[in-house]
Protein backbone atom coordinates (compact mmCIF):
# COMPACT_ATOMS: atom_id res chain seq x y z
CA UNK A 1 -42.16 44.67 -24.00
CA UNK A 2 -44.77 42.97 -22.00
CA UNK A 3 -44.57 42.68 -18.02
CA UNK A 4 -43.94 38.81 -18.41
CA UNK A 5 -41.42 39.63 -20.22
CA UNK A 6 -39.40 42.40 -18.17
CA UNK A 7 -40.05 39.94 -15.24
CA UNK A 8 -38.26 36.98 -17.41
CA UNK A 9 -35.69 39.41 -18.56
CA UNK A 10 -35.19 40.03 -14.61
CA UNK A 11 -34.95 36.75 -13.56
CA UNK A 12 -32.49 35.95 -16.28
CA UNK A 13 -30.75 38.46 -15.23
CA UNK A 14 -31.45 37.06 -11.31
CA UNK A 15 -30.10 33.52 -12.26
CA UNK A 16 -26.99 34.67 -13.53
CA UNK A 17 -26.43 36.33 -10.44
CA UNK A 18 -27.39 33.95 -8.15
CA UNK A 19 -24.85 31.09 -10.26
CA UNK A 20 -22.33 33.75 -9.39
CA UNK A 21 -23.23 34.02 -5.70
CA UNK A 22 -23.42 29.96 -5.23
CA UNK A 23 -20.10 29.84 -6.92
CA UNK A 24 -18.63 32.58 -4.54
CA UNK A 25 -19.69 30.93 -1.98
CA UNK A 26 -18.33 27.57 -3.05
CA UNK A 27 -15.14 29.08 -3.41
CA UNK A 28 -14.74 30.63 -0.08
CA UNK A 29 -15.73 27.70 1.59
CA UNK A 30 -13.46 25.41 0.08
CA UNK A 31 -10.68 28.25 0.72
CA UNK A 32 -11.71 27.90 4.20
CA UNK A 33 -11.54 24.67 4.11
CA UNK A 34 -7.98 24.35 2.69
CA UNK A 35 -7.01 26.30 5.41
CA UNK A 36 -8.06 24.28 8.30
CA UNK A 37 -6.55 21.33 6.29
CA UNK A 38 -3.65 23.32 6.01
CA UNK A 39 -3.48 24.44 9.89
CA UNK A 40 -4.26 20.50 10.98
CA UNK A 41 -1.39 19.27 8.38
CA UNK A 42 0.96 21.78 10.34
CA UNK A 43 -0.18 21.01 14.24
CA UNK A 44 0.04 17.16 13.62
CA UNK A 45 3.14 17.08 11.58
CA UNK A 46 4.78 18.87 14.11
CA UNK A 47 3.62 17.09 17.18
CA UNK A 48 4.79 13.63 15.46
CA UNK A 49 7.94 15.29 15.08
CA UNK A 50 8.24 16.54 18.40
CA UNK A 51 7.78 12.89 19.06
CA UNK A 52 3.75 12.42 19.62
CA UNK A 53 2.68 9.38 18.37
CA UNK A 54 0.11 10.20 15.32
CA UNK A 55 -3.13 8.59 17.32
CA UNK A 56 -2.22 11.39 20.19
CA UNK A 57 -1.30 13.48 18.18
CA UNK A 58 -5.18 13.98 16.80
CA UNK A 59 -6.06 13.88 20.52
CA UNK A 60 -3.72 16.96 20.72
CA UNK A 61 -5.36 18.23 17.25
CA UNK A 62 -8.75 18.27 18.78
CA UNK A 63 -7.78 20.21 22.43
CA UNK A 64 -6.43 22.68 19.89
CA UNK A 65 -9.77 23.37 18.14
CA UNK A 66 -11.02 23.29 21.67
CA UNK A 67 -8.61 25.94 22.57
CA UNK A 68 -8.72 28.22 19.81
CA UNK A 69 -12.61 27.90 19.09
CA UNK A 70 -11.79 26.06 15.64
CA UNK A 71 -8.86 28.56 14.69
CA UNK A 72 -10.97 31.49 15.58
CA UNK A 73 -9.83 32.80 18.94
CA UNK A 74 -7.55 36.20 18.90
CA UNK A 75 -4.89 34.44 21.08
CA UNK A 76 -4.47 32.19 18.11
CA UNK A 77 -4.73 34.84 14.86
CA UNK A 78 -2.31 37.39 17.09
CA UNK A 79 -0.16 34.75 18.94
CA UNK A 80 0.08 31.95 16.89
CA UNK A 81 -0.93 29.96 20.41
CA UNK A 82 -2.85 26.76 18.91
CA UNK A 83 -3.24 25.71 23.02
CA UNK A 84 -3.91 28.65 25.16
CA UNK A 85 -0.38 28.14 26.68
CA UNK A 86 0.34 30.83 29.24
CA UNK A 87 3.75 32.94 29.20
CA UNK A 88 7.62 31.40 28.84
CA UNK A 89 8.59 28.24 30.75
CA UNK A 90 12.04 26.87 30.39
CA UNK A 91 10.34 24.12 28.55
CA UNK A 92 7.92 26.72 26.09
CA UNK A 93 9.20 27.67 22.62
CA UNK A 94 8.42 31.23 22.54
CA UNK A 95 8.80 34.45 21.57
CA UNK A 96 7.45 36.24 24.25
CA UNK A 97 3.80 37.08 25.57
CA UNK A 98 0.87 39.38 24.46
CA UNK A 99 -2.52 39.15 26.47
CA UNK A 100 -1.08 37.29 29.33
CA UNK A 101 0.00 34.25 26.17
CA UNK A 102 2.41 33.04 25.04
CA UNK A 103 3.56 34.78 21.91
CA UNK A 104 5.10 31.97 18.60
CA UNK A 105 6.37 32.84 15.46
CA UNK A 106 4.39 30.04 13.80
CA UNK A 107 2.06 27.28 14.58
CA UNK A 108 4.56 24.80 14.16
CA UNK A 109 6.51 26.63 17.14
CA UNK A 110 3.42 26.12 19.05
CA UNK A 111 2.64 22.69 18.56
CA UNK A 112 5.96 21.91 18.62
CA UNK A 113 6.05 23.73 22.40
CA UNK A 114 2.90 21.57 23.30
CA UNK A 115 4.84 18.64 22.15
CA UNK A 116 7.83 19.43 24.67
CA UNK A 117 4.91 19.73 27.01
CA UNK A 118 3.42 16.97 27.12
CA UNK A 119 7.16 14.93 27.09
CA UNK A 120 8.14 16.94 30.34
CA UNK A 121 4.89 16.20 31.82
CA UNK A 122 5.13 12.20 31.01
CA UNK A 123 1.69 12.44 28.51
CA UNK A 124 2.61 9.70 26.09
CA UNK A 125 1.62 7.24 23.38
CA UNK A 126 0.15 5.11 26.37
CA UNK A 127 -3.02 7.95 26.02
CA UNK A 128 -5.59 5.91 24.14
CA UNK A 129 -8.69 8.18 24.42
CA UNK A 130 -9.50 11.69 24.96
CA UNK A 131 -11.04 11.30 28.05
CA UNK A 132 -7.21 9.53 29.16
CA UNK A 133 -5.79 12.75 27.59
CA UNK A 134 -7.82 15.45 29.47
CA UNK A 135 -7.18 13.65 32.78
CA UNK A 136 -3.43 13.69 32.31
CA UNK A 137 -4.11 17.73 31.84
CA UNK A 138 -6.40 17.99 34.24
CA UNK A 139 -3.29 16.51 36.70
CA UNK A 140 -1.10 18.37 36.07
CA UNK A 141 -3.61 21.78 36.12
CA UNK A 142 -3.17 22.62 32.64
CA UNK A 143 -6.36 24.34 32.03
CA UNK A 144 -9.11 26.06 34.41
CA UNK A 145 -12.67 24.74 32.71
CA UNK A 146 -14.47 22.48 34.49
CA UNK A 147 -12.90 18.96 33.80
CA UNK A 148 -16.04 17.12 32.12
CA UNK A 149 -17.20 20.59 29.91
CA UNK A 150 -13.65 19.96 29.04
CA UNK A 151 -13.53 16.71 28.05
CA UNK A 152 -16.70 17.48 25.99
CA UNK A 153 -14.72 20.46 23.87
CA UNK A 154 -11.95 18.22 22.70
CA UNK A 155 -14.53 14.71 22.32
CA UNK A 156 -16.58 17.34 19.70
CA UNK A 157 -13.25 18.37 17.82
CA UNK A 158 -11.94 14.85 17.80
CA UNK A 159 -15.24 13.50 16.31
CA UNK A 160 -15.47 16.31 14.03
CA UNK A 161 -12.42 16.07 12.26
CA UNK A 162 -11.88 11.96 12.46
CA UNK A 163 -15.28 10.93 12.69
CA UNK A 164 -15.31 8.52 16.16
């Protein structure tokens, strides 16, 4: 066998491979992508339930991603704690607290806590934009971040995931 021809059995051999490894990868990231679909289906549908109108309710989405650094954040995976929501209230559906969080048994418990939330605190349907939204939280000292770096976390998840 000549070298040209080891080299093309190689790179036979190399294509195969690499149609494997692109089709890998396509899996995994549409995997990945079901899941974030999956995770959005479940914070939305249970902040309309909770009684969020579904225009806030992808405000509310979007401080999530902020929160959670797009589903990524260890207070999320070991909490289920889609909002960074500190320990118990009377108004918090929890199950307790791990790393100074509040602990849920699901995501739905957590957005459905946020959606208590926002109810006691008067946030309502009347929110037409995020930077309406933030304010409100930024009232009633719901998070510590500067206000505008803030606003500019939840204005990148918002137009990431519906495009505005």
């Amino acid at each position: 066998m000549s070298a040209s021809q080891s080299l093309n059995t190689i790179w036979r051999g190399h294509q195969s491979s690499l149609v494997y490894l692109g089709l890998f990868i396509l899996i995994y990231l549409m995997l990945r992508s079901l899941k974030k679909t999956t995770i959005q289906s479940k914070i939305i549908g249970s902040l309309i339930s909770g009684g969020v109108n579904p225009a806030l309710a992808n405000i509310v989405f979007a401080q999530a991603c902020h929160e959670t650094g797009n589903f990524t954040s260890p207070v999320f995976l070991l909490n289920n704690n889609c909002f960074g929501m500190r320990p118990p209230q009377e108004y918090i559906i929890a199950t307790g607290e791990q790393f100074g969080y509040a602990k849920y048994n699901s995501i739905e418990d957590s957005a459905q806590a946020m959606s208590v939330y926002l109810s006691a605190h008067g946030i309502t349907g009347n929110i037409q934009t995020v930077d309406q939204y933030v304010n409100s939280l930024h009232d009633q000292a719901y998070f510590e971040a500067d206000l505008q770096e803030y606003i500019n976390g939840v204005t990148y998840f918002y137009n990431l995931y519906f495009g505005q």
